[in-house]
N, C-alpha and C. Protein backbone atom coordinates (compact mmCIF):
# COMPACT_ATOMS: atom_id res chain seq x y z
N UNK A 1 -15.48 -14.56 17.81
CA UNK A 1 -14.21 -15.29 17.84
C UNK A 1 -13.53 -15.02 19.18
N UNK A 2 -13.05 -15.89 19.99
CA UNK A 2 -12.39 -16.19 21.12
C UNK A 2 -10.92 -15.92 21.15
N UNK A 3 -10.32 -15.52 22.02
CA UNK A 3 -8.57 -14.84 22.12
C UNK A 3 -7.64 -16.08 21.23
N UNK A 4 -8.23 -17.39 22.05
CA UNK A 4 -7.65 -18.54 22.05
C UNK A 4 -7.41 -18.57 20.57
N UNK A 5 -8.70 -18.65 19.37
CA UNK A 5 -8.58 -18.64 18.01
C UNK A 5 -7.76 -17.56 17.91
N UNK A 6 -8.07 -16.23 17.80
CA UNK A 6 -6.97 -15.35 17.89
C UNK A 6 -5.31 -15.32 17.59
N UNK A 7 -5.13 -16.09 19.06
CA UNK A 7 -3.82 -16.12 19.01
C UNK A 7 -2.88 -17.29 18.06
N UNK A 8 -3.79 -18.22 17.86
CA UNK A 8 -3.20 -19.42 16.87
C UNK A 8 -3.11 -18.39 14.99
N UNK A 9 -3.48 -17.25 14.81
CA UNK A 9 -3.59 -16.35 13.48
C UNK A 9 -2.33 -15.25 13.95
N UNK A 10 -1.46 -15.22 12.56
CA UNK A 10 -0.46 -14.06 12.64
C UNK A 10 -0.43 -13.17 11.94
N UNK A 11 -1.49 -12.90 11.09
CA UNK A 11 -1.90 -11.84 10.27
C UNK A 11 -3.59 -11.90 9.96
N UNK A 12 -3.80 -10.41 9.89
CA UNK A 12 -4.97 -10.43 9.06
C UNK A 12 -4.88 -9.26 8.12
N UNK A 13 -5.97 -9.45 7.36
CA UNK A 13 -5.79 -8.44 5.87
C UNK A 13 -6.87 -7.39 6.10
N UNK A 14 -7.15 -6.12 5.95
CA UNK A 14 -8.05 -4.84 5.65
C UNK A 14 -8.06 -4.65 4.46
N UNK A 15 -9.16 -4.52 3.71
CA UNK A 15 -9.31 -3.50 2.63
C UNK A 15 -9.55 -2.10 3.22
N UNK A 16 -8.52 -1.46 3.00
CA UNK A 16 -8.83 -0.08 3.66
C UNK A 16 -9.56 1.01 2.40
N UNK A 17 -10.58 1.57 2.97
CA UNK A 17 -10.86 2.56 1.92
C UNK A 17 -10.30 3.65 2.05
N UNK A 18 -10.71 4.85 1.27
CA UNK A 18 -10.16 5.94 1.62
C UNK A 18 -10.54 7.22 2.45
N UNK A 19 -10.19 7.73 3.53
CA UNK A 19 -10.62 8.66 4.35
C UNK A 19 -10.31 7.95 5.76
N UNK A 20 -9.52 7.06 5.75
CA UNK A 20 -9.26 5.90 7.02
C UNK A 20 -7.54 6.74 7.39
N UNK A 21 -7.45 6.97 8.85
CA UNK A 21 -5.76 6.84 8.73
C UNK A 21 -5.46 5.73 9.53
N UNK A 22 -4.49 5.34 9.04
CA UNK A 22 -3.61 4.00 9.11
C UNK A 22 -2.92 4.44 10.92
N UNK A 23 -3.37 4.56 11.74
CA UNK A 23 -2.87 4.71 13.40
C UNK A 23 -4.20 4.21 14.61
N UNK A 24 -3.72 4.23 15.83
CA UNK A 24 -4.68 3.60 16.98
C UNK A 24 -5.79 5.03 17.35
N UNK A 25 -5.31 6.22 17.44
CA UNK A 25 -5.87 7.31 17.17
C UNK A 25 -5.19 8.27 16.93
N UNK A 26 -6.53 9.28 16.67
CA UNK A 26 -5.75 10.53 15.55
C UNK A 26 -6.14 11.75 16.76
N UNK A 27 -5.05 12.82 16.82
CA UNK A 27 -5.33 14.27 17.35
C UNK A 27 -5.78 14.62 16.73
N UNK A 28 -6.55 14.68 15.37
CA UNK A 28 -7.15 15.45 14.39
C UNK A 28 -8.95 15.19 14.38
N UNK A 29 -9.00 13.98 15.23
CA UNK A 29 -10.39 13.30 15.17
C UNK A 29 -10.99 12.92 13.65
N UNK A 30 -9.55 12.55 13.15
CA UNK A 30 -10.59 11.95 12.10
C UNK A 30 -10.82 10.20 11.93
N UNK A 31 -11.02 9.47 11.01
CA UNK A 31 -11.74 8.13 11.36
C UNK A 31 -10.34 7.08 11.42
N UNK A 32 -10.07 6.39 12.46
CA UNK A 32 -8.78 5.00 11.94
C UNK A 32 -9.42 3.98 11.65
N UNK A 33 -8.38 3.07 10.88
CA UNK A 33 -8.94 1.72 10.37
C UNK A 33 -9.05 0.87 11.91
N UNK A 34 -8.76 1.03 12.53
CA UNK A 34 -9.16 0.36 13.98
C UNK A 34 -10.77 0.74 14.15
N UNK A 35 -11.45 1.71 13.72
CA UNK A 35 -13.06 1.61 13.29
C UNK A 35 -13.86 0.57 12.85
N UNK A 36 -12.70 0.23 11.70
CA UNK A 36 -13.39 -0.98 10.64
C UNK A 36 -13.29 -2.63 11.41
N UNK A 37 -12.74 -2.55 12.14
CA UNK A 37 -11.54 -3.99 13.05
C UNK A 37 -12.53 -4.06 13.98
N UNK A 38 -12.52 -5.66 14.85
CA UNK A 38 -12.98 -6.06 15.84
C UNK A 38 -12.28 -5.21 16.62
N UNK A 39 -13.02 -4.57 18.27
CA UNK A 39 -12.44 -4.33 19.20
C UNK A 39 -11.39 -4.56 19.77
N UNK A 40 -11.20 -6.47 19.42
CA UNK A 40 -10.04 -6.99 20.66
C UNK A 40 -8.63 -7.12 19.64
N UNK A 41 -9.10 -6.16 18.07
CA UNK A 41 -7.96 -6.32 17.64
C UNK A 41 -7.13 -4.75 17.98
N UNK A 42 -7.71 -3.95 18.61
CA UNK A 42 -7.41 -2.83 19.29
C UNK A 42 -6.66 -2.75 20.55
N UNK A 43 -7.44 -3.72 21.39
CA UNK A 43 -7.33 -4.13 23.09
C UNK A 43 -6.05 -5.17 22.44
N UNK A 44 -5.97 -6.35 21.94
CA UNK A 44 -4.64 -6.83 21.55
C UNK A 44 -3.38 -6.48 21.01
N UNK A 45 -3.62 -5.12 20.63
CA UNK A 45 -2.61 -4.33 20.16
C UNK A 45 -2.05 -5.06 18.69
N UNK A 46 -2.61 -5.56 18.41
CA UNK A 46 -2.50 -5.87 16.70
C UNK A 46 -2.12 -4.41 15.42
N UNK A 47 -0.95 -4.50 15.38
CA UNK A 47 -0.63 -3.19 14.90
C UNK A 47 -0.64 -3.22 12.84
N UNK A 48 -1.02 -2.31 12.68
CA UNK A 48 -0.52 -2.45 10.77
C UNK A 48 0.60 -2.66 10.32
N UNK A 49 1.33 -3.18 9.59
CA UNK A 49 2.52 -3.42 8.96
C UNK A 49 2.29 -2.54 7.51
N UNK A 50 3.25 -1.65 7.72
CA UNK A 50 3.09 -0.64 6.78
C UNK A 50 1.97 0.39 7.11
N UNK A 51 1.81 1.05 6.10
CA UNK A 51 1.00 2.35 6.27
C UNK A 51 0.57 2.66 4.63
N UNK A 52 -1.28 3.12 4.79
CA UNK A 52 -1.59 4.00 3.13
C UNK A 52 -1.89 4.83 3.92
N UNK A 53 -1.59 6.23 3.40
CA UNK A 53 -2.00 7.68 3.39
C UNK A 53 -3.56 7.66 3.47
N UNK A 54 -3.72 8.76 3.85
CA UNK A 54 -5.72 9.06 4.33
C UNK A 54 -6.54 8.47 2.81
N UNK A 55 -6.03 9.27 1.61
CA UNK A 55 -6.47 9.22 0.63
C UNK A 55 -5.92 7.81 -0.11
N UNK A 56 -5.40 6.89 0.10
CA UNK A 56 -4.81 5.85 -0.66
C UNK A 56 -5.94 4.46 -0.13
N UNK A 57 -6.19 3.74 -1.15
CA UNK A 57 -7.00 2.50 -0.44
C UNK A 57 -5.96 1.08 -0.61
N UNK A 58 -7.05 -0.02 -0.20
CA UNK A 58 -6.16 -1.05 -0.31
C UNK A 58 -5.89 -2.19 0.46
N UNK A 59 -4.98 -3.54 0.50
CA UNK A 59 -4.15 -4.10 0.98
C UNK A 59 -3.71 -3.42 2.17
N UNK A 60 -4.11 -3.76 3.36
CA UNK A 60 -3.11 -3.03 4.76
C UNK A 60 -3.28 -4.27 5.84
N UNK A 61 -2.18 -4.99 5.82
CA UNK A 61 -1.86 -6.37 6.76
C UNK A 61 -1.53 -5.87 8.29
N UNK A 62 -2.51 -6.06 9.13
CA UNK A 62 -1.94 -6.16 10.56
C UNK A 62 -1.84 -7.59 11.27
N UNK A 63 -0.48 -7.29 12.01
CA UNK A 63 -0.18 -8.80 13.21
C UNK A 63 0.34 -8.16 14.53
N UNK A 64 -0.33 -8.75 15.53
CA UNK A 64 0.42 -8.79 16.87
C UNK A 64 1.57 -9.54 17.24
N UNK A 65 2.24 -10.03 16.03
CA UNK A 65 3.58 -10.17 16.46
C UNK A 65 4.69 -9.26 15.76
N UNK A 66 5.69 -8.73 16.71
CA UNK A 66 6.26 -8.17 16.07
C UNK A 66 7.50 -8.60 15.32
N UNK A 67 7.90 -9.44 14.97
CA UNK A 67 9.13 -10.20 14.50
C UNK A 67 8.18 -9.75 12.98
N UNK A 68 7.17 -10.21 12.92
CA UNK A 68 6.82 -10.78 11.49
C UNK A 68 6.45 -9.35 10.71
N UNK A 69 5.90 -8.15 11.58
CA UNK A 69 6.07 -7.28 11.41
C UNK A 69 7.47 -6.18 10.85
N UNK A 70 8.58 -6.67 11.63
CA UNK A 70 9.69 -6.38 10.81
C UNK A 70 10.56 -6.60 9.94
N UNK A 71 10.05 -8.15 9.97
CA UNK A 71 10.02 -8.70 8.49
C UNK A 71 9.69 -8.19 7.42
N UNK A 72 8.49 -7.89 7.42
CA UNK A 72 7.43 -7.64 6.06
C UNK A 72 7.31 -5.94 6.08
N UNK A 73 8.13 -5.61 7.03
CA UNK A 73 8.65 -3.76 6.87
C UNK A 73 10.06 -4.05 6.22
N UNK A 74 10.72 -4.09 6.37
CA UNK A 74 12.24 -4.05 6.28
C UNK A 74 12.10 -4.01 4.22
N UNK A 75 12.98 -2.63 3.97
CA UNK A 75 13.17 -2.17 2.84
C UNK A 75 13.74 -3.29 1.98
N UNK A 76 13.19 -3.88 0.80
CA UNK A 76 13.86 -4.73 -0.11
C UNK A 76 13.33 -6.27 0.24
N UNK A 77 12.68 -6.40 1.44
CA UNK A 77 12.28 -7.36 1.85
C UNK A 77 11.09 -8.21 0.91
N UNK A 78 9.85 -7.17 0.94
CA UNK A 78 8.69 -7.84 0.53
C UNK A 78 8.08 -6.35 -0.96
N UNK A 79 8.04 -6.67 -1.75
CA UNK A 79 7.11 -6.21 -3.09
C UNK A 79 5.99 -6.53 -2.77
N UNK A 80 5.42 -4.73 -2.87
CA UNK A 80 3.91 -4.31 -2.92
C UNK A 80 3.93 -4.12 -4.53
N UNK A 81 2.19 -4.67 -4.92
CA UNK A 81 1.95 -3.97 -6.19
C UNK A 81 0.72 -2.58 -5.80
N UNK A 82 0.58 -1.76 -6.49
CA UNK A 82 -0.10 -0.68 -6.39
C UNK A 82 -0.92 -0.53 -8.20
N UNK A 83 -2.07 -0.55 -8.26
CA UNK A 83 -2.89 0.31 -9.19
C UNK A 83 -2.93 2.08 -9.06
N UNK A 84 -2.98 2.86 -9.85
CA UNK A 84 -3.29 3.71 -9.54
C UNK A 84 -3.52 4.70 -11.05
N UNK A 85 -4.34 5.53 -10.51
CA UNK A 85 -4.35 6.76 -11.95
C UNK A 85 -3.98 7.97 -11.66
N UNK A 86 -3.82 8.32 -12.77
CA UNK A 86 -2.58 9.50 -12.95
C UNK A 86 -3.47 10.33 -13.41
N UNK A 87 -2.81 11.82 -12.69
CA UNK A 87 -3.40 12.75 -13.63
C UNK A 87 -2.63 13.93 -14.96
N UNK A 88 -2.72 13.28 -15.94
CA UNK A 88 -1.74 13.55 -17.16
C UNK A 88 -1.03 12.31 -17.25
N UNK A 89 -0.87 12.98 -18.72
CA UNK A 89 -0.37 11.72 -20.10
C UNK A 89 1.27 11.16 -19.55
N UNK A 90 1.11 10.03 -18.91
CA UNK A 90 2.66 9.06 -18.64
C UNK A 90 2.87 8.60 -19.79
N UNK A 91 4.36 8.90 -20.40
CA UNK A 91 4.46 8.26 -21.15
C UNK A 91 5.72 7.29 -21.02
N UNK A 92 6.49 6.72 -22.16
CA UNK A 92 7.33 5.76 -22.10
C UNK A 92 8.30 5.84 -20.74
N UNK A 93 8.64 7.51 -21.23
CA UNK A 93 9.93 7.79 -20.43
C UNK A 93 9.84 8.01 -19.23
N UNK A 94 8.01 8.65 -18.70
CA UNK A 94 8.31 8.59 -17.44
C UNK A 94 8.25 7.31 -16.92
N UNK A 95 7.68 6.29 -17.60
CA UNK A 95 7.87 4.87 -17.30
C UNK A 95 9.95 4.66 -16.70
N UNK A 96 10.01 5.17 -17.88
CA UNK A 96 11.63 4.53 -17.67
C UNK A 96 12.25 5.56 -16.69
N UNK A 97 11.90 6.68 -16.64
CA UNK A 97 12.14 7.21 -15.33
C UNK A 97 11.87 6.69 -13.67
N UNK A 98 10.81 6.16 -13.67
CA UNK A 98 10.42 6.01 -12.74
C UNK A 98 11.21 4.45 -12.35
N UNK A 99 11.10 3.75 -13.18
CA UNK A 99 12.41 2.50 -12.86
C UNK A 99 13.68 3.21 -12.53
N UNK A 100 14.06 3.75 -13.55
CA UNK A 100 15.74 4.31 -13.03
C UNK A 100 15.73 5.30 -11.51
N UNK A 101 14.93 5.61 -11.70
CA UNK A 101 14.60 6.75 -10.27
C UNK A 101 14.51 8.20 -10.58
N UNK A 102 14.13 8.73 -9.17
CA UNK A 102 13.84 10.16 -9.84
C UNK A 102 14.39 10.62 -8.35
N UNK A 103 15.45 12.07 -8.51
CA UNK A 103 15.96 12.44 -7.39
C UNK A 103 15.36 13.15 -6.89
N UNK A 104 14.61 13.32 -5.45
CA UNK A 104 13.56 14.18 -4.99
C UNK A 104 14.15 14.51 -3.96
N UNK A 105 13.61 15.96 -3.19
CA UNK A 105 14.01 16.49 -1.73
C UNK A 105 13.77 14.86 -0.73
N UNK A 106 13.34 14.02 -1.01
CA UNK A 106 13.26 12.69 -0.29
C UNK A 106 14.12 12.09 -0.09
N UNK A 107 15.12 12.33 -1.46
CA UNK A 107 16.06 11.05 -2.05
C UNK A 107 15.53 10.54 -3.38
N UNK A 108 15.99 9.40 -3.39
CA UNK A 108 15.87 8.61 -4.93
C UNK A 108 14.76 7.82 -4.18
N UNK A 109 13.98 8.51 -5.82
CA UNK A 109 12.07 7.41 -5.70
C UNK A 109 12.48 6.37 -6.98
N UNK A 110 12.17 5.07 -7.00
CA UNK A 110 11.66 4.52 -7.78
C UNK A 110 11.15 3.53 -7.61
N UNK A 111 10.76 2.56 -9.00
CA UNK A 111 9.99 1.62 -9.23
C UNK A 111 10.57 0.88 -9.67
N UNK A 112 10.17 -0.60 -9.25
CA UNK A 112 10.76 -1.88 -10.11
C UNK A 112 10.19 -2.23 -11.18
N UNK A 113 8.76 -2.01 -11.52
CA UNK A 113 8.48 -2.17 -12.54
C UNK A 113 7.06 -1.46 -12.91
N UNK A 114 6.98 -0.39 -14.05
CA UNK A 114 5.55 0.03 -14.00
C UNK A 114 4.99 -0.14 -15.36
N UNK A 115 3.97 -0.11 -15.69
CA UNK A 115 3.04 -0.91 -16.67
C UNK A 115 1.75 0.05 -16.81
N UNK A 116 1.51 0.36 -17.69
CA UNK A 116 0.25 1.50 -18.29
C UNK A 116 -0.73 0.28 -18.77
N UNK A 117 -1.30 0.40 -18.23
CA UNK A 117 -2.97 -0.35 -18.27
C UNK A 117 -4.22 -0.02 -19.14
N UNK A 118 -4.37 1.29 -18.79
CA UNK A 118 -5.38 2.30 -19.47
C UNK A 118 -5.02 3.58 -19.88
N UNK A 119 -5.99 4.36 -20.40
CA UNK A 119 -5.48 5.64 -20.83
C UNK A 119 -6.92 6.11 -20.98
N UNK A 120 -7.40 7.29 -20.20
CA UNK A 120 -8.97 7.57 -20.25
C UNK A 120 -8.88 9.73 -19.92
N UNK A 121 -8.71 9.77 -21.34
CA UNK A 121 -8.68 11.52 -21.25
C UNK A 121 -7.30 11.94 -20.98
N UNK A 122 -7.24 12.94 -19.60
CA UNK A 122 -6.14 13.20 -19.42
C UNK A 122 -5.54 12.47 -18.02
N UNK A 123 -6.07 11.43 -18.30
CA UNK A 123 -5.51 10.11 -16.67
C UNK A 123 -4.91 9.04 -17.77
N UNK A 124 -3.88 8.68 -16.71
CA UNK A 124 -3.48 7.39 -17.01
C UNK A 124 -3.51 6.41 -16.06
N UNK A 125 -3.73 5.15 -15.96
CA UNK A 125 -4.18 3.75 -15.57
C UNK A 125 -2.73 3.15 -15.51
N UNK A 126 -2.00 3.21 -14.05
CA UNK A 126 -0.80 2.25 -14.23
C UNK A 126 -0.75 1.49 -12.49
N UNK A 127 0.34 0.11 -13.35
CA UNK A 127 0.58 -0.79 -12.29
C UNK A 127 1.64 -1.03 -12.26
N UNK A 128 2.43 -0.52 -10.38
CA UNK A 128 2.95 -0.37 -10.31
C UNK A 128 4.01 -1.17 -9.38
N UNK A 129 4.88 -1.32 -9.15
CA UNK A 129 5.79 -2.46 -8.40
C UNK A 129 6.78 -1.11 -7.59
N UNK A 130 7.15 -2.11 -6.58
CA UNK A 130 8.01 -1.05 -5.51
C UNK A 130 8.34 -2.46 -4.54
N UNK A 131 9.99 -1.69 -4.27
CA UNK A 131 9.77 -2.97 -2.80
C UNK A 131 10.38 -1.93 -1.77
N UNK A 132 10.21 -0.82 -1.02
CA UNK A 132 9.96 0.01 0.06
C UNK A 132 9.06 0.36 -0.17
N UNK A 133 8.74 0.80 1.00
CA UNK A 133 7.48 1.56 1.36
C UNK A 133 7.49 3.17 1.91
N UNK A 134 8.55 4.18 1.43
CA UNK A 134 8.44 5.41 2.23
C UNK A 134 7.65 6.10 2.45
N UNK A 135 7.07 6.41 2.89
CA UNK A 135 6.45 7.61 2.93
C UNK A 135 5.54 8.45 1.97
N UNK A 136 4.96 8.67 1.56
CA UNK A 136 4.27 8.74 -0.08
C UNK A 136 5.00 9.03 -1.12
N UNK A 137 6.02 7.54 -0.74
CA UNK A 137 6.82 7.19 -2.00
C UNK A 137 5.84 7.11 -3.33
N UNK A 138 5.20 6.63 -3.72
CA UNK A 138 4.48 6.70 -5.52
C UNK A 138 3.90 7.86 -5.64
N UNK A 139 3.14 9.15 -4.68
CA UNK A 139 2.38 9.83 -5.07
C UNK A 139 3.95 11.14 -5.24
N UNK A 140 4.76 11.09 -4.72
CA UNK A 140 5.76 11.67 -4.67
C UNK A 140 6.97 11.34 -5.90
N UNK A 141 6.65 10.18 -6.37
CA UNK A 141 8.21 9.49 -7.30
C UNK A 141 7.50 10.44 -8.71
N UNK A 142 6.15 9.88 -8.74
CA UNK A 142 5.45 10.15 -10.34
C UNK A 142 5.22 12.44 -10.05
N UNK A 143 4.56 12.73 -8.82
CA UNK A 143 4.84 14.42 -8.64
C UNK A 143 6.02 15.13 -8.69
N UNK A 144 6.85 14.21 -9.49
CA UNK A 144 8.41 14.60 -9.22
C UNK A 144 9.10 14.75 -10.83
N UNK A 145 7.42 14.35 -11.54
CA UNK A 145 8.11 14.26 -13.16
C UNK A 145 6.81 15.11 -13.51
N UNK A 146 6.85 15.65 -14.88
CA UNK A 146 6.21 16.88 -15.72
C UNK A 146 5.30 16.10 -16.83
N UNK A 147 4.46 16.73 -16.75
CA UNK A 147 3.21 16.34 -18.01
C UNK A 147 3.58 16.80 -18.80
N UNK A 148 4.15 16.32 -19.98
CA UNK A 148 4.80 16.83 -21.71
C UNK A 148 3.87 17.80 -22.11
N UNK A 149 2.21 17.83 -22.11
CA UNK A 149 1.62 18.40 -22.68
C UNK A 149 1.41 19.81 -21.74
N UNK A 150 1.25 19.91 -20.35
CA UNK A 150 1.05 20.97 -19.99
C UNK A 150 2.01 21.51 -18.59
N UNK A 151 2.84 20.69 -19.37
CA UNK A 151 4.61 21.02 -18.04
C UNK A 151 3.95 21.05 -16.54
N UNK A 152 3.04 20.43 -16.30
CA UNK A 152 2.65 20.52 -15.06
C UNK A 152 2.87 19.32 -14.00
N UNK A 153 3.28 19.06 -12.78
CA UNK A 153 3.62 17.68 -12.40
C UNK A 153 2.66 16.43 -12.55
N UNK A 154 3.14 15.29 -12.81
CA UNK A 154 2.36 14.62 -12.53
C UNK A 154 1.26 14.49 -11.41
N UNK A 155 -0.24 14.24 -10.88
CA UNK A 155 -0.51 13.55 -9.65
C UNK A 155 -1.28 12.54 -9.85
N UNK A 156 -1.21 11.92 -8.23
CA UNK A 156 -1.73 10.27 -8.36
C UNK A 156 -3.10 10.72 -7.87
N UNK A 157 -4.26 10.37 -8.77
CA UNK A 157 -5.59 10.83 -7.96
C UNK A 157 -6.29 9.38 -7.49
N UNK A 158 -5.33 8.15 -7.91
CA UNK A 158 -6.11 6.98 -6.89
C UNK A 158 -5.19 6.42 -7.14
N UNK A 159 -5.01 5.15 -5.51
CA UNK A 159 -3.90 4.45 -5.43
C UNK A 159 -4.59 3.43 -4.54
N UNK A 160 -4.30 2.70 -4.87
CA UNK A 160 -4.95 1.24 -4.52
C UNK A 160 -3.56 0.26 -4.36
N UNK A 161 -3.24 -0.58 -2.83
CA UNK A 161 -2.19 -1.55 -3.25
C UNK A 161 -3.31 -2.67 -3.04
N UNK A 162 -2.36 -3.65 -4.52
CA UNK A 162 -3.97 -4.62 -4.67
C UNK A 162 -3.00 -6.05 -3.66
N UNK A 163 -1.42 -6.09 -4.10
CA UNK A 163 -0.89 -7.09 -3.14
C UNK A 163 0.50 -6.52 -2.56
N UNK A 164 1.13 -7.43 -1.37
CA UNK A 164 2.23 -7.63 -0.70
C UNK A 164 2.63 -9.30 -0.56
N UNK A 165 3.63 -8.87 -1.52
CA UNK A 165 4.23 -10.10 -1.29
C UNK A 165 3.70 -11.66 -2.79
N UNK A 166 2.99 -12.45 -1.95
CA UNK A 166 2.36 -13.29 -2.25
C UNK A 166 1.12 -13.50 -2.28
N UNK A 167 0.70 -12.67 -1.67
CA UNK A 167 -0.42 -12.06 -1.41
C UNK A 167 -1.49 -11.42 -1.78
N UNK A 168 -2.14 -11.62 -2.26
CA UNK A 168 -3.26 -10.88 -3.26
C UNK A 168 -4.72 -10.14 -3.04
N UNK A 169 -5.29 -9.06 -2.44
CA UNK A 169 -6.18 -8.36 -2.26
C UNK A 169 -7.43 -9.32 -2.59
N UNK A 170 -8.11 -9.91 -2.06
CA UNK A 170 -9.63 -10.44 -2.55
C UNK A 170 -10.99 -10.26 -1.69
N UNK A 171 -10.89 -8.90 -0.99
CA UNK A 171 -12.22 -8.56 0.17
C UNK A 171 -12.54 -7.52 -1.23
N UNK A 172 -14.22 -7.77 -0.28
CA UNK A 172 -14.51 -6.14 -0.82
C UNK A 172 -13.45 -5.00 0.39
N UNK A 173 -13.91 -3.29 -0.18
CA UNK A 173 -13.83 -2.46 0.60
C UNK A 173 -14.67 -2.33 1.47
N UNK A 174 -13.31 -2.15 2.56
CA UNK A 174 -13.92 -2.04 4.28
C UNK A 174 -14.04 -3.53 4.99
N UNK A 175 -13.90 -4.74 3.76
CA UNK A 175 -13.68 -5.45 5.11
C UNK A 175 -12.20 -6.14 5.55
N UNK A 176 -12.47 -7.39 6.43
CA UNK A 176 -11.04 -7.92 7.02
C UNK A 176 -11.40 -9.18 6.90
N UNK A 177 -10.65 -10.26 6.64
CA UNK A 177 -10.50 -11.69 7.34
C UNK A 177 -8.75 -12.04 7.72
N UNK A 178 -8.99 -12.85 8.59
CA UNK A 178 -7.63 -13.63 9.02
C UNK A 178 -6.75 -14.37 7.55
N UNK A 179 -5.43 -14.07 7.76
CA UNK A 179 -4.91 -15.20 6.57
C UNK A 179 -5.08 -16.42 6.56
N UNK A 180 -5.45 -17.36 6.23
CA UNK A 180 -5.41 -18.70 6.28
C UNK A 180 -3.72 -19.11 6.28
N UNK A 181 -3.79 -19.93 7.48
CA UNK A 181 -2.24 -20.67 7.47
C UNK A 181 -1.76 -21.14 6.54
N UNK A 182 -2.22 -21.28 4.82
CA UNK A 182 -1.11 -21.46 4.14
C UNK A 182 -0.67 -20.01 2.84
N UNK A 183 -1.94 -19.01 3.43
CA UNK A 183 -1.22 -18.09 3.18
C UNK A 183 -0.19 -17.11 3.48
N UNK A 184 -0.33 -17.43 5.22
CA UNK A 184 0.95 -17.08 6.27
C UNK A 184 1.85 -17.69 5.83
N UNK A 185 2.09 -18.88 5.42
CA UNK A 185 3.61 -19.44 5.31
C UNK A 185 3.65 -19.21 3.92
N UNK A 186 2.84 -18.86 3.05
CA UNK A 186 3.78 -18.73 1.20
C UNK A 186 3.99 -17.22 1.63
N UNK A 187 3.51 -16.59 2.08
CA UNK A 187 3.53 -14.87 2.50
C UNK A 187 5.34 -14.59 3.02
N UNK A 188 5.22 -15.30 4.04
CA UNK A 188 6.47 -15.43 5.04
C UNK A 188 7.29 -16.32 4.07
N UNK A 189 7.33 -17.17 3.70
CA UNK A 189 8.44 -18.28 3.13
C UNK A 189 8.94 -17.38 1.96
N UNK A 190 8.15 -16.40 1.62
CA UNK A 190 8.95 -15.83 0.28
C UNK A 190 9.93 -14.69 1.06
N UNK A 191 10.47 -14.47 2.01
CA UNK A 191 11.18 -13.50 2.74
C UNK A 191 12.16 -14.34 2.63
């Protein structure tokens, strides 16, 4: 693909797996999703909008423009959904906790809307809604509440965001394609 095609595209999508960090490089030498990416989306400076943690997979949208970029950052703006499993029994209340919020050395974590899916041993299977993105806001909102059965904190042992926005996750893991222009404008038009 040629700059020219390139530049007529304002987003593209990654399935990021996990063990990737979300930056151009790392002092630590470990692997960035700029690995998985064409070269000239490196040399173009095509940056991520948003960020998953080393261990989190998923949905991770980069554009070289930055307007659209601070768009689709800006707190309250755009709803991510997230899958993820838990380790220990969630029940109602931390459901309803986690909507109302939970006060952490962070601040107030919560969720707009979360939903128990599965239930397999001592994991639970939930989907989850948020519209910021802090910082390991979900692995932090749910480590911030107690397992009934063994008073121990919750943790998130997989986190997957499947969409942003309008937007809906459909690569395998590890790869990328460009949005198609009418997913750029239902993406963007819902801002």
């Amino acid at each position: 693909m040629n700059n020219t095609e390139n530049n007529s595209k304002k987003l593209l999508v990654l399935n990021k797996p996990k063990g990737y960090v979300v930056t151009r490089s790392d002092e630590l030498g470990r692997k960035t999703v700029y690995k998985l990416l064409p070269k000239w989306v490196f040399d173009d400076e095509w940056m991520p909008i948003g960020r998953l943690d080393l261990e989190s997979k998923g949905l991770l949208l980069f554009t070289s423009n930055g307007k659209i970029g601070n768009v689709l950052t800006k707190p309250k703006n755009c709803i991510k959904v997230y899958e993820i499993w838990i380790r220990g029994y969630v029940t109602k209340e931390h459901i309803k906790e986690a909507i109302c919020g939970v006060q952490s050395k962070f601040g107030l974590l919560k969720a707009l809307d979360v939903e128990k899916i599965n239930i397999g041993g001592a994991k639970t299977k939930l989907k989850i809604t948020i519209d910021e993105g802090r910082n390991r806001h979900i692995r932090r909102l749910f480590g911030a509440m107690k397992d009934p059965k063994f008073g121990t904190p919750l943790k998130v042992l997989d986190l997957k965001r499947i969409s942003i926005g309008s937007f809906k996750l459909d690569i395998k893991i590890g790869e990328w394609r460009f949005l198609s222009l009418e997913e750029e404008k239902t993406l963007l038009k819902d801002l």
